[in-house]
C-alpha atoms as a PDB file:
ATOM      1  CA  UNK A   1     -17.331  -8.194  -7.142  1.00  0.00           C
ATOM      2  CA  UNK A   2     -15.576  -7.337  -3.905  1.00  0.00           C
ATOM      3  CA  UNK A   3     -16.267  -8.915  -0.781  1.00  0.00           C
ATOM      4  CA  UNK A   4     -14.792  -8.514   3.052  1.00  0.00           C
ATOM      5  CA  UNK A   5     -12.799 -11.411   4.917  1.00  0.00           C
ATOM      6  CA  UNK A   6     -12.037 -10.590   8.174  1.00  0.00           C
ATOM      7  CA  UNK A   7      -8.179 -11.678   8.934  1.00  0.00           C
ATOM      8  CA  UNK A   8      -6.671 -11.977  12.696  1.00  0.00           C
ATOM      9  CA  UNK A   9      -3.781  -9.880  13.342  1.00  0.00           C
ATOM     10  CA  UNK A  10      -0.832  -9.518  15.679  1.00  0.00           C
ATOM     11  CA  UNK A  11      -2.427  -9.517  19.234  1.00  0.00           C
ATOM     12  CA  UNK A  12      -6.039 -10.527  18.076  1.00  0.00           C
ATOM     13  CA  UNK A  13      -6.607  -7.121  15.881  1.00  0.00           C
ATOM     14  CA  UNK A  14      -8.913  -7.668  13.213  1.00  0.00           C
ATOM     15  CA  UNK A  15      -7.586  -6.304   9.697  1.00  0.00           C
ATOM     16  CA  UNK A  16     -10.514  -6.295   7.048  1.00  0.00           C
ATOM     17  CA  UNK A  17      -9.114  -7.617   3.834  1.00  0.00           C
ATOM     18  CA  UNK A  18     -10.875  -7.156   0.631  1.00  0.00           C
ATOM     19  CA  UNK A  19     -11.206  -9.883  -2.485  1.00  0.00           C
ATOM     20  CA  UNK A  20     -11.479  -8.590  -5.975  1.00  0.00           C
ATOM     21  CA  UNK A  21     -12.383 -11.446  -7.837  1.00  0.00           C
ATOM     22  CA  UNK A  22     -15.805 -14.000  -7.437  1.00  0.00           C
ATOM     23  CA  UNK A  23     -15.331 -16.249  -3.936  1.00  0.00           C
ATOM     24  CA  UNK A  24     -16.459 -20.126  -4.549  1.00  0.00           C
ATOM     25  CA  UNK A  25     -19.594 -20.606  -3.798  1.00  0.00           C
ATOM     26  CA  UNK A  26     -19.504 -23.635  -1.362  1.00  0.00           C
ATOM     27  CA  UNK A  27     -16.792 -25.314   0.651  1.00  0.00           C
ATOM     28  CA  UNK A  28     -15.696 -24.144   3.202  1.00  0.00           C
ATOM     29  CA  UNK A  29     -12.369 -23.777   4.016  1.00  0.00           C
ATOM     30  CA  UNK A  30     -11.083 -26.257   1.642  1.00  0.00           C
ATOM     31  CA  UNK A  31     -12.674 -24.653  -1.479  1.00  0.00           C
ATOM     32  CA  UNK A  32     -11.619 -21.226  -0.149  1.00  0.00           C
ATOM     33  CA  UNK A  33      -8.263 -23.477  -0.887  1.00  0.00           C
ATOM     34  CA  UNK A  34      -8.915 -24.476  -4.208  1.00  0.00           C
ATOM     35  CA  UNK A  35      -9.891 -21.150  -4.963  1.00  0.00           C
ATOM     36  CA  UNK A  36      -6.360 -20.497  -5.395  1.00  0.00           C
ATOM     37  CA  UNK A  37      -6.497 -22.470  -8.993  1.00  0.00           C
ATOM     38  CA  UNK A  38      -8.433 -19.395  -9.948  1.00  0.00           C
ATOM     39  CA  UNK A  39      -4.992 -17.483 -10.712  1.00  0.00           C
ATOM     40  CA  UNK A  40      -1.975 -16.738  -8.134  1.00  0.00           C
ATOM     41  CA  UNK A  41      -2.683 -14.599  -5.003  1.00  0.00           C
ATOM     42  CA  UNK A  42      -1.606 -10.947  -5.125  1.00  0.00           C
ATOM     43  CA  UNK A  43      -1.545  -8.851  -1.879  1.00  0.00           C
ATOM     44  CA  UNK A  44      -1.526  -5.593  -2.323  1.00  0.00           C
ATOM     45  CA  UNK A  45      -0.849  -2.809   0.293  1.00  0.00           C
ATOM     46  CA  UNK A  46      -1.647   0.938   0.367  1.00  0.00           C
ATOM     47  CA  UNK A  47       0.249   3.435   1.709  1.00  0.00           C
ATOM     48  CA  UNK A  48      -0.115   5.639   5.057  1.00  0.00           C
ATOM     49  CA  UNK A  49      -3.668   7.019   5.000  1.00  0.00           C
ATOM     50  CA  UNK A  50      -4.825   4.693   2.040  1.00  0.00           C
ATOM     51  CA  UNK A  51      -7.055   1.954   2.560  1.00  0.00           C
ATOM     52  CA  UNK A  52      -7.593  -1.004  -0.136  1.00  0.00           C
ATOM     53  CA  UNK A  53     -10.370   0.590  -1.871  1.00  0.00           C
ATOM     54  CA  UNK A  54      -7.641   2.582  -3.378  1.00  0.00           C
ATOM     55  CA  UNK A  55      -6.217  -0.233  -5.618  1.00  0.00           C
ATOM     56  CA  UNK A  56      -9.896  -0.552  -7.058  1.00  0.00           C
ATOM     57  CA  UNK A  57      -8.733  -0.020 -10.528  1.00  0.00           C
ATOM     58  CA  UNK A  58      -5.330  -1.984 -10.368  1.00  0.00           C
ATOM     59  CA  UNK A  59      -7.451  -5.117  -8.857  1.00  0.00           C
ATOM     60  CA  UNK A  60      -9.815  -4.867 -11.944  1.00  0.00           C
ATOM     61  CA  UNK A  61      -7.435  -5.874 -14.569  1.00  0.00           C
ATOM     62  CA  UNK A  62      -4.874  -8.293 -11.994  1.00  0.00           C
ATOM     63  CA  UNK A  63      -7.967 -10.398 -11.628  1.00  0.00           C
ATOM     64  CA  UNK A  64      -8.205 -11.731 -15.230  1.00  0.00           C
ATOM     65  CA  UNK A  65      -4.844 -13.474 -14.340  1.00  0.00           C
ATOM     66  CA  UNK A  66      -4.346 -13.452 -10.430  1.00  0.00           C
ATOM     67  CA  UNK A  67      -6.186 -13.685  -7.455  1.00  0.00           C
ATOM     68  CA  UNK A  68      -6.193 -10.063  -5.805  1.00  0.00           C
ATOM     69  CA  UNK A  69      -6.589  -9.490  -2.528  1.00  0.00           C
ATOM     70  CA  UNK A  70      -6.319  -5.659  -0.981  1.00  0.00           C
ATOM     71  CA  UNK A  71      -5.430  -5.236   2.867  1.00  0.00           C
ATOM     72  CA  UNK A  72      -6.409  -2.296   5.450  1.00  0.00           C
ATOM     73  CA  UNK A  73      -3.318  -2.308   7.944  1.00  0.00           C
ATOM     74  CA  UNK A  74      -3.937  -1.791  11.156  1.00  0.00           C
ATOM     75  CA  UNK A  75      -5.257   1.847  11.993  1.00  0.00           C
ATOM     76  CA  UNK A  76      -6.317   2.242   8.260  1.00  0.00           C
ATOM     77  CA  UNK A  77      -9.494   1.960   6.313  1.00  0.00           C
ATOM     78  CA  UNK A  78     -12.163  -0.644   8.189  1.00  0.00           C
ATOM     79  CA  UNK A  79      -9.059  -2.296  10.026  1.00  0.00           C
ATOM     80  CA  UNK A  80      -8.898  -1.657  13.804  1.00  0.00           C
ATOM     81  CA  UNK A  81      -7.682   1.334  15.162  1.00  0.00           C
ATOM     82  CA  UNK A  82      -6.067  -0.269  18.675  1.00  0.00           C
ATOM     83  CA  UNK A  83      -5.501   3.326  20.715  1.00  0.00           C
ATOM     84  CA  UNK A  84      -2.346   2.104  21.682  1.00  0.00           C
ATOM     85  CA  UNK A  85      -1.138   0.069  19.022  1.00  0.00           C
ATOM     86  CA  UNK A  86       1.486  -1.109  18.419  1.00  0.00           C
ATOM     87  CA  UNK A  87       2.791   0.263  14.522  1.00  0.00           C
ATOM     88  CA  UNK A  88       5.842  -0.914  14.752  1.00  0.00           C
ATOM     89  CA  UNK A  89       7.384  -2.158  11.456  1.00  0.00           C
ATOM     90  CA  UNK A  90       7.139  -5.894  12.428  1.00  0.00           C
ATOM     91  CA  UNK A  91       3.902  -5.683  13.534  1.00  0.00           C
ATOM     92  CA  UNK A  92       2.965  -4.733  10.363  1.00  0.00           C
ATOM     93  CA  UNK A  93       4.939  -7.539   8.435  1.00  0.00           C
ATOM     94  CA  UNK A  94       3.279  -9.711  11.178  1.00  0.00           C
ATOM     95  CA  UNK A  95      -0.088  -8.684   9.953  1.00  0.00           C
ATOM     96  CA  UNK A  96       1.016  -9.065   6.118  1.00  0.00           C
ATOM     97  CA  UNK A  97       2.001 -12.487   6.923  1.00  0.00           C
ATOM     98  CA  UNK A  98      -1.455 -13.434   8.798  1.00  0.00           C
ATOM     99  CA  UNK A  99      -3.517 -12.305   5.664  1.00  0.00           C
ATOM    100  CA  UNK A 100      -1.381 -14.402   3.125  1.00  0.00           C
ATOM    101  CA  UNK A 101      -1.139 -17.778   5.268  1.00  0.00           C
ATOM    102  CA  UNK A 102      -5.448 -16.959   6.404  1.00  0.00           C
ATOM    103  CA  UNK A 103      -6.366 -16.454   2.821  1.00  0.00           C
ATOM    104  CA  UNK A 104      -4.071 -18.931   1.388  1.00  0.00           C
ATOM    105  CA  UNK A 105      -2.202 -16.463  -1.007  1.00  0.00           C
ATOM    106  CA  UNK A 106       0.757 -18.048  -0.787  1.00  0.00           C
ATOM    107  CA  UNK A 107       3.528 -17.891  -2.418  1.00  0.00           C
ATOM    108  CA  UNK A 108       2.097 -14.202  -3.339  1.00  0.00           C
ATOM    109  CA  UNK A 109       3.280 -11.551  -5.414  1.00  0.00           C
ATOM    110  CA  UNK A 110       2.828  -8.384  -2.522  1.00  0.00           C
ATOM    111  CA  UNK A 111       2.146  -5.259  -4.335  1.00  0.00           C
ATOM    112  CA  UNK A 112       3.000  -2.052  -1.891  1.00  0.00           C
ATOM    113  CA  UNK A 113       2.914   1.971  -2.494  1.00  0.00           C
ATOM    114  CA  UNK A 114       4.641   3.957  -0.209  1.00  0.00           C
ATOM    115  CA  UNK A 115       4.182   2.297   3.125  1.00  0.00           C
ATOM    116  CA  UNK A 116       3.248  -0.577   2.084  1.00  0.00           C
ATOM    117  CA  UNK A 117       5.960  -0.920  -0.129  1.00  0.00           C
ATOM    118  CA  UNK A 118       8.497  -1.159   3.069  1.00  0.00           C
ATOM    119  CA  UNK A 119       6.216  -3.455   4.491  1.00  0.00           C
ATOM    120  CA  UNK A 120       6.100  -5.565   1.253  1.00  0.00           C
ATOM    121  CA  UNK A 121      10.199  -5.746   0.922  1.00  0.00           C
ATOM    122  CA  UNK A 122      10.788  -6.310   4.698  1.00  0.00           C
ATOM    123  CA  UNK A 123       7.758  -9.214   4.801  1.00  0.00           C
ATOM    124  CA  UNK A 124       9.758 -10.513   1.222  1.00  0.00           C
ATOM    125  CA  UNK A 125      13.111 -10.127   3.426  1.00  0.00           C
ATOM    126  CA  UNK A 126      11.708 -11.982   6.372  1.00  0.00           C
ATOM    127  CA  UNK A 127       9.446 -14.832   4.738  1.00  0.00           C
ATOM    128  CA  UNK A 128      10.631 -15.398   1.070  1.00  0.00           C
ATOM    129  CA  UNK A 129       8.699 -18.858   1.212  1.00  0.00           C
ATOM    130  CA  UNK A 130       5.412 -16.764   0.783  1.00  0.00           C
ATOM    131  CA  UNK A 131       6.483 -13.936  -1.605  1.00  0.00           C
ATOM    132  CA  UNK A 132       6.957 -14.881  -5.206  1.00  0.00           C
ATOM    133  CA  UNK A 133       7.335 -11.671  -6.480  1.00  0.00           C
ATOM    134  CA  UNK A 134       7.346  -7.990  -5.332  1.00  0.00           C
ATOM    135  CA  UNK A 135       7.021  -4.309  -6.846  1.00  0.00           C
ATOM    136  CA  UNK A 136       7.656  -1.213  -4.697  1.00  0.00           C
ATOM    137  CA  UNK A 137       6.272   1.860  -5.511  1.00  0.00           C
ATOM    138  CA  UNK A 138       7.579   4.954  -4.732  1.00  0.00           C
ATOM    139  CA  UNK A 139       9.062   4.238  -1.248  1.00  0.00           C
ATOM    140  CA  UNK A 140      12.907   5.731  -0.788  1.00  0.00           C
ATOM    141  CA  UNK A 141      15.324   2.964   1.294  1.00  0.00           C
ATOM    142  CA  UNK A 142      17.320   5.734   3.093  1.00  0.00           C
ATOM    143  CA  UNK A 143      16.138   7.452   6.611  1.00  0.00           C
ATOM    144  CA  UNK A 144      14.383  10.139   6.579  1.00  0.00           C
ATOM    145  CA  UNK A 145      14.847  11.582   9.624  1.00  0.00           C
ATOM    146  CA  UNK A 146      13.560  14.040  12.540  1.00  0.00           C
ATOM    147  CA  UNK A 147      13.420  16.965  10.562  1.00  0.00           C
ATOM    148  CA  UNK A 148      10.221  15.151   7.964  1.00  0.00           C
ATOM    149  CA  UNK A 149       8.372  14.316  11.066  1.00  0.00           C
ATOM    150  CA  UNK A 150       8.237  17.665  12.285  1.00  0.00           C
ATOM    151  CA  UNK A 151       7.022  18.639   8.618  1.00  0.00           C
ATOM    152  CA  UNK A 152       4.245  16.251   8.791  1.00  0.00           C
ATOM    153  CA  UNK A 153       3.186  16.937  12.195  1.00  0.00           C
ATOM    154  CA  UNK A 154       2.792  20.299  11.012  1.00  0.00           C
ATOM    155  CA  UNK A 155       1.249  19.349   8.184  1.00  0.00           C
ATOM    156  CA  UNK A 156      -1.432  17.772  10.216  1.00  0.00           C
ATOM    157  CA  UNK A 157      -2.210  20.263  12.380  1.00  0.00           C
ATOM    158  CA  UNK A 158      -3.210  22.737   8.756  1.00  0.00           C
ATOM    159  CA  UNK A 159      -5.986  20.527   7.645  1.00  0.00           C
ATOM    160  CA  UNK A 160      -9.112  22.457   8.272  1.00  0.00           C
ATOM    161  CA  UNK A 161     -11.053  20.046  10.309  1.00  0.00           C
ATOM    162  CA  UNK A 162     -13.566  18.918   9.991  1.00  0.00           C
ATOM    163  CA  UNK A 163     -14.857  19.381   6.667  1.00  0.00           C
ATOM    164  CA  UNK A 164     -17.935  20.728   5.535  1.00  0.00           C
ATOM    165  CA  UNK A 165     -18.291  18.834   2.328  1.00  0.00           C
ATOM    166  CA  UNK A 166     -16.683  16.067   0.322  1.00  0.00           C
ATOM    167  CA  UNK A 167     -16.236  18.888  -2.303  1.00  0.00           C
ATOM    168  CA  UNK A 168     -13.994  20.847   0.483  1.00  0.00           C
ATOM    169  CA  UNK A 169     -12.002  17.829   1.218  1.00  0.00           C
ATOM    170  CA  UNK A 170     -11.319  17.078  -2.792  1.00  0.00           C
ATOM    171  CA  UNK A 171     -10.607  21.006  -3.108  1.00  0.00           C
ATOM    172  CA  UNK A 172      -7.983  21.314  -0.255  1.00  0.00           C
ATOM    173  CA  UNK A 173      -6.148  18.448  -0.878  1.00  0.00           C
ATOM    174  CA  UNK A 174      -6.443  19.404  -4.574  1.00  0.00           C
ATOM    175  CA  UNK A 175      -5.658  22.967  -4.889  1.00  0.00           C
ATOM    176  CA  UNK A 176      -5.292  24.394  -1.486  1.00  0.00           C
ATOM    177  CA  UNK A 177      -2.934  22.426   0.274  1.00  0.00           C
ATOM    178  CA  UNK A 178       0.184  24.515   0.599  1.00  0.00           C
ATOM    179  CA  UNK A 179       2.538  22.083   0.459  1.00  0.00           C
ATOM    180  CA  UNK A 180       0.967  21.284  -3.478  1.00  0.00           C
ATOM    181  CA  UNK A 181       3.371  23.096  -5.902  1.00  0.00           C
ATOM    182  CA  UNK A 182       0.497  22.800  -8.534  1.00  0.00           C
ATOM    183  CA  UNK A 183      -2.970  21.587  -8.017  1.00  0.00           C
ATOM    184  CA  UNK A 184      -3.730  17.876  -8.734  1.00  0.00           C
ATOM    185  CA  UNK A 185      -7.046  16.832  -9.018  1.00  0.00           C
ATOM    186  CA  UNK A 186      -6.262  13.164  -8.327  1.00  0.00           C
ATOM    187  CA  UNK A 187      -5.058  14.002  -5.200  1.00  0.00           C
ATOM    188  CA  UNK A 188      -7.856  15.042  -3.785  1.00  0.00           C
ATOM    189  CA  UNK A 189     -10.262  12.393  -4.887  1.00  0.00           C
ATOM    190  CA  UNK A 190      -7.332  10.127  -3.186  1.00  0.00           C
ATOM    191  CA  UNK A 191      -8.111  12.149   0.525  1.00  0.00           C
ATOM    192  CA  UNK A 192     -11.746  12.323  -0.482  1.00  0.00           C
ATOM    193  CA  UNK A 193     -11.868   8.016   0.083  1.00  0.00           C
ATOM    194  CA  UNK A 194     -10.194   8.291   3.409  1.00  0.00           C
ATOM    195  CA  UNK A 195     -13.164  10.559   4.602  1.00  0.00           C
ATOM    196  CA  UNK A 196     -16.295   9.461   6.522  1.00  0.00           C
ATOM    197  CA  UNK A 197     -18.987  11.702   7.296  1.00  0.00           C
ATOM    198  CA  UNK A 198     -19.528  12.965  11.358  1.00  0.00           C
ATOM    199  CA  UNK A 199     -22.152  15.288  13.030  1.00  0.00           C
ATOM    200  CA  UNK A 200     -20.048  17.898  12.653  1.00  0.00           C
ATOM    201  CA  UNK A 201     -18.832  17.244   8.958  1.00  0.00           C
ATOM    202  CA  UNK A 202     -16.501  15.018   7.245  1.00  0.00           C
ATOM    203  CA  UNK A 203     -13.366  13.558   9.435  1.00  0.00           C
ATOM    204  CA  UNK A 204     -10.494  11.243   8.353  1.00  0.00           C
ATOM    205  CA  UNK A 205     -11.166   7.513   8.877  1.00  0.00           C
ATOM    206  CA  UNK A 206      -8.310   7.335  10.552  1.00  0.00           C
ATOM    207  CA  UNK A 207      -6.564   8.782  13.547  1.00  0.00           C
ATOM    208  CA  UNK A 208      -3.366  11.758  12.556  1.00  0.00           C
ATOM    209  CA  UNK A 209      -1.983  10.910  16.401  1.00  0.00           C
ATOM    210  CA  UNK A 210      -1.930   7.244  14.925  1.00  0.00           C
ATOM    211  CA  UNK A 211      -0.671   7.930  11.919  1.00  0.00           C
ATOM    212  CA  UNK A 212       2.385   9.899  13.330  1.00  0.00           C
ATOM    213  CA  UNK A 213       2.796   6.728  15.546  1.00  0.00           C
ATOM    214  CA  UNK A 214       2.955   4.221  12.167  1.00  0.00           C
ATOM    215  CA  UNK A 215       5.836   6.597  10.668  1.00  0.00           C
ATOM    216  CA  UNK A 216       7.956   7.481  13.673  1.00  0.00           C
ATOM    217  CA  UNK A 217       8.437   3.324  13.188  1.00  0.00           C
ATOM    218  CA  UNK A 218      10.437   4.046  10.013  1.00  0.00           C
ATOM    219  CA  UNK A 219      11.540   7.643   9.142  1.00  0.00           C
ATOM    220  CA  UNK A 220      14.979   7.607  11.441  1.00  0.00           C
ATOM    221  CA  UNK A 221      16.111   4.556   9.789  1.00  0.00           C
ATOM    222  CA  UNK A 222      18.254   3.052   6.455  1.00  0.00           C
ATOM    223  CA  UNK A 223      16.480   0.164   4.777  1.00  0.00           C
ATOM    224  CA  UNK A 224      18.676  -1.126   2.562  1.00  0.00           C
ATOM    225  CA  UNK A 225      20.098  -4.341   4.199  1.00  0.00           C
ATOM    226  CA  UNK A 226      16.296  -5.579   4.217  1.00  0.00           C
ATOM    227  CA  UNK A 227      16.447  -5.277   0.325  1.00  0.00           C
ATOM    228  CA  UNK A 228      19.769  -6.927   0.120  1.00  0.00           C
ATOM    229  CA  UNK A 229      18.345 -10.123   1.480  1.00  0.00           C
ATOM    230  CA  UNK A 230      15.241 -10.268  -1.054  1.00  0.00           C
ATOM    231  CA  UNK A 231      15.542 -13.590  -3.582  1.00  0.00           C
ATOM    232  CA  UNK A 232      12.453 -12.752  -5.660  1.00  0.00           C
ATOM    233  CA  UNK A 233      12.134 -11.153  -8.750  1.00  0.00           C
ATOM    234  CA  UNK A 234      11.299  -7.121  -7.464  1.00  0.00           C
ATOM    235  CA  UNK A 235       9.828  -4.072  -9.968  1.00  0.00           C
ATOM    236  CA  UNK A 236      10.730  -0.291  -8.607  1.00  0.00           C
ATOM    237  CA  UNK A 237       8.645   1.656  -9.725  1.00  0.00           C
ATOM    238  CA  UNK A 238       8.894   5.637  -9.964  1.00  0.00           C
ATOM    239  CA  UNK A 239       7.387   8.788 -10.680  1.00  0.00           C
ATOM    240  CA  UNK A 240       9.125  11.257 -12.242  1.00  0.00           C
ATOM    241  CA  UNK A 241       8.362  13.900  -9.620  1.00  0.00           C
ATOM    242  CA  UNK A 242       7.753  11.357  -7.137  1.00  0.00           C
ATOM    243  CA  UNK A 243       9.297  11.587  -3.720  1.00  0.00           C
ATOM    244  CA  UNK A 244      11.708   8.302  -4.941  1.00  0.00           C
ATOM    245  CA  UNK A 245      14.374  10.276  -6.755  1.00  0.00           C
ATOM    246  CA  UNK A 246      16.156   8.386  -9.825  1.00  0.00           C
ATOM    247  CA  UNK A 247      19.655   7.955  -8.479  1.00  0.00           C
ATOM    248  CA  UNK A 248      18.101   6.579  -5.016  1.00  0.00           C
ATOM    249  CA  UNK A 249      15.915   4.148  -7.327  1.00  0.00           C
ATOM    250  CA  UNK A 250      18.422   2.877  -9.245  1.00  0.00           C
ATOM    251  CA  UNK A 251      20.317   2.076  -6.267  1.00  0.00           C
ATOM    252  CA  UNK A 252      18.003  -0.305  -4.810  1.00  0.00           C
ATOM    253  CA  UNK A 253      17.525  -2.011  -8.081  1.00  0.00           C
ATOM    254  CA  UNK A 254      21.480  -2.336  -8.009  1.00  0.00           C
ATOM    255  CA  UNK A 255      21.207  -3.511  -4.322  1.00  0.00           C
ATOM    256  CA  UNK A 256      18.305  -6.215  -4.780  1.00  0.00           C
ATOM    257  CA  UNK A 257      19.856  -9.418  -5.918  1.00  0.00           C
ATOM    258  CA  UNK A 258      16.979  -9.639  -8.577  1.00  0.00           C
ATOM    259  CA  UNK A 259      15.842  -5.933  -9.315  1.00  0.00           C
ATOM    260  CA  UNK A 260      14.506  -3.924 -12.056  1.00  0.00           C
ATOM    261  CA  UNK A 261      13.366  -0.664 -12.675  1.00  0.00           C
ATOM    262  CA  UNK A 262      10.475   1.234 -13.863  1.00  0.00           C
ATOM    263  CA  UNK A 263      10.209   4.833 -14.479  1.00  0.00           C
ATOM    264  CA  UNK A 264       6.466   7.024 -15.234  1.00  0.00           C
ATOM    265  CA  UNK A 265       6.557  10.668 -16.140  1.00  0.00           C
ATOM    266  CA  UNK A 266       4.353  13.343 -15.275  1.00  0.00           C
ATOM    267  CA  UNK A 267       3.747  11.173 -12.345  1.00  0.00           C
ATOM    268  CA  UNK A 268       4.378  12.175  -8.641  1.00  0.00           C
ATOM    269  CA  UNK A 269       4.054  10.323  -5.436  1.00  0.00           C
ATOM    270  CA  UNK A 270       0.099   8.933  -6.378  1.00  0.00           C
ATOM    271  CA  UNK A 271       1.842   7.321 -10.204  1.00  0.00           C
ATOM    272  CA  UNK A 272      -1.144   4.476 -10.148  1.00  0.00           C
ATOM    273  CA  UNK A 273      -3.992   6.687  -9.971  1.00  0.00           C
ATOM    274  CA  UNK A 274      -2.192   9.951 -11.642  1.00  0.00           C
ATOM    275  CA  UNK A 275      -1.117   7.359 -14.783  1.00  0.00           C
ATOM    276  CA  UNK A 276      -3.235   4.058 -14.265  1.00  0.00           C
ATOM    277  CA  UNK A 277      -2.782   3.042 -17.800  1.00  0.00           C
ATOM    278  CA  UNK A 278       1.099   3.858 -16.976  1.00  0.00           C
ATOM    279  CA  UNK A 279       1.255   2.068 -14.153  1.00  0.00           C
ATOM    280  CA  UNK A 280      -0.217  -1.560 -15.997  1.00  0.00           C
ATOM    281  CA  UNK A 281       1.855  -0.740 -18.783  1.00  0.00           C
ATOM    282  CA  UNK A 282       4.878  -1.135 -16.176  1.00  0.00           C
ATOM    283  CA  UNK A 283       3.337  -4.190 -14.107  1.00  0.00           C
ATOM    284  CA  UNK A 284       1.914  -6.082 -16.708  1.00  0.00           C
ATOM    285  CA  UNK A 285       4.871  -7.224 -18.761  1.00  0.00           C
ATOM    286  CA  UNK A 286       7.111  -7.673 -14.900  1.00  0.00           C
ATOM    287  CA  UNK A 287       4.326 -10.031 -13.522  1.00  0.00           C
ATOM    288  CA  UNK A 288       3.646 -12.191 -16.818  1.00  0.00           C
ATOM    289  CA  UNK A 289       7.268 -12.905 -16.872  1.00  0.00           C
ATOM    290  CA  UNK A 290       7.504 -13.927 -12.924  1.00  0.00           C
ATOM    291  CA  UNK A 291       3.983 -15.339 -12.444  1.00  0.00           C
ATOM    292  CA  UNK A 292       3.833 -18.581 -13.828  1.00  0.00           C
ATOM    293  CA  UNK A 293      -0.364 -18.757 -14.129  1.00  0.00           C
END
């Protein structure tokens, strides 16, 4: 079962955050409480473009343990889209932080891909007290710099849209995408969630301007002091042809005072839906050992 709770964000902007497991069924605020007892609260945040549907599959098997809770950030998924923001990065650890202390998830393990892995680490850097654990996903520490921006604004600006089908939408992010050195299926039916359907055919849910907006925030700048100052146990996690190369990888596990490393082949930048039975077989054994339940 999977139900909305609406959490308040930095400057009043609602987030929806979604619940994988049963809610009680009386209470109030006090049993939402209790409801902790059910297992320890996960949080775990998608990447630029996702939304928390995405960890679907991941949040089936974390809830015979934990307490799973996926968030839309702001401009993503059902969240709000504020026209002018702001995506800065500590807005968005702001808005991690409201959705642990609302739905009582503290001390959470924060589970983040891409995006939301930064966001994970530098809410884990800021506000240990509520992180118990962490495991980053394919997110690389050093800048990135003007010259990516530039690609992805151009990559924007090639999507053929609107779309006339979902089937187009799975195809060119599948196959026809020409920054795709090989087609990947998975891919597509990753772009085909973010899609809603319009008048004039099928349009992201969210806004390209925006999303430009979120990663200006982060591209020009180094991340690794953030990780220095982590104290919980933290999994990184790769794909072999991710965009987190192995040497970069193993430097933040050597930087994070309490790091390990995990490594998935034939796995690029999407591992947990390219390898999902990978990608538990890497969690599992890291959040038994750092969870007590």
């Amino acid at each position: 079962m999977v139900r909305r709770i609406d959490v308040t964000g930095t400057g009043g902007v609602r987030l929806a955050a979604w619940e994988f497991t049963d809610p009680p069924k009386a209470g109030g605020e006090e049993a939402e409480r209790k409801h902790n007892g059910r297992g320890p609260g996960v949080l775990l945040l998608h990447g630029l473009m996702g939304r928390a549907a995405h960890w679907a599959e991941t949040a089936r098997w974390l809830g015979a343990r934990y307490r799973p809770v996926g968030l839309d950030q702001r401009g993503h998924g059902r969240s709000e889209k504020p026209t002018d923001g702001p995506f800065d990065r500590m807005t968005y650890v702001d808005d991690a932080i409201a959705a642990i202390e609302q739905l009582h998830l503290a001390p959470a393990a924060v589970i983040g891909h891409s995006m939301g892995a930064l966001t994970a680490w530098q809410l884990a850097a800021r506000r240990p007290d509520l992180v118990s654990a962490l495991v980053i996903c394919d997110m690389r520490a050093s800048a990135l710099g003007a010259a990516s921006q530039r690609e992805w604004e151009a990559w924007f600006r090639s999507w053929p849209v609107p779309f006339a089908t979902l089937a187009d939408v799975r195809k060119w992010f599948g196959e026809d995408d020409p920054t795709l050195e090989r087609p990947k299926p998975v891919r597509g039916e990753y772009f085909a969630e973010v899609m809603a359907e319009r008048a004039d055919g099928w349009r992201p849910v969210f806004s390209r301007r925006q999303m430009l907006a979120v990663r200006e925030a982060w591209v020009h700048d180094a991340h690794w002091e953030e990780l220095a100052l982590i104290e919980c146990p933290t999994l990184v996690v790769r794909g072999l042809d991710g965009e987190l190369g192995r040497a970069e990888a193993q430097e933040m596990v050597r930087v994070l005072p309490r790091g390990a490393y995990a490594e998935i082949s034939d796995a690029g930048h999407l591992l947990p839906w390219e390898r999902p039975d990978d990608w538990r077989r890497a969690l599992e054994p890291f959040l038994h050992a750092e969870i007590p339940t």
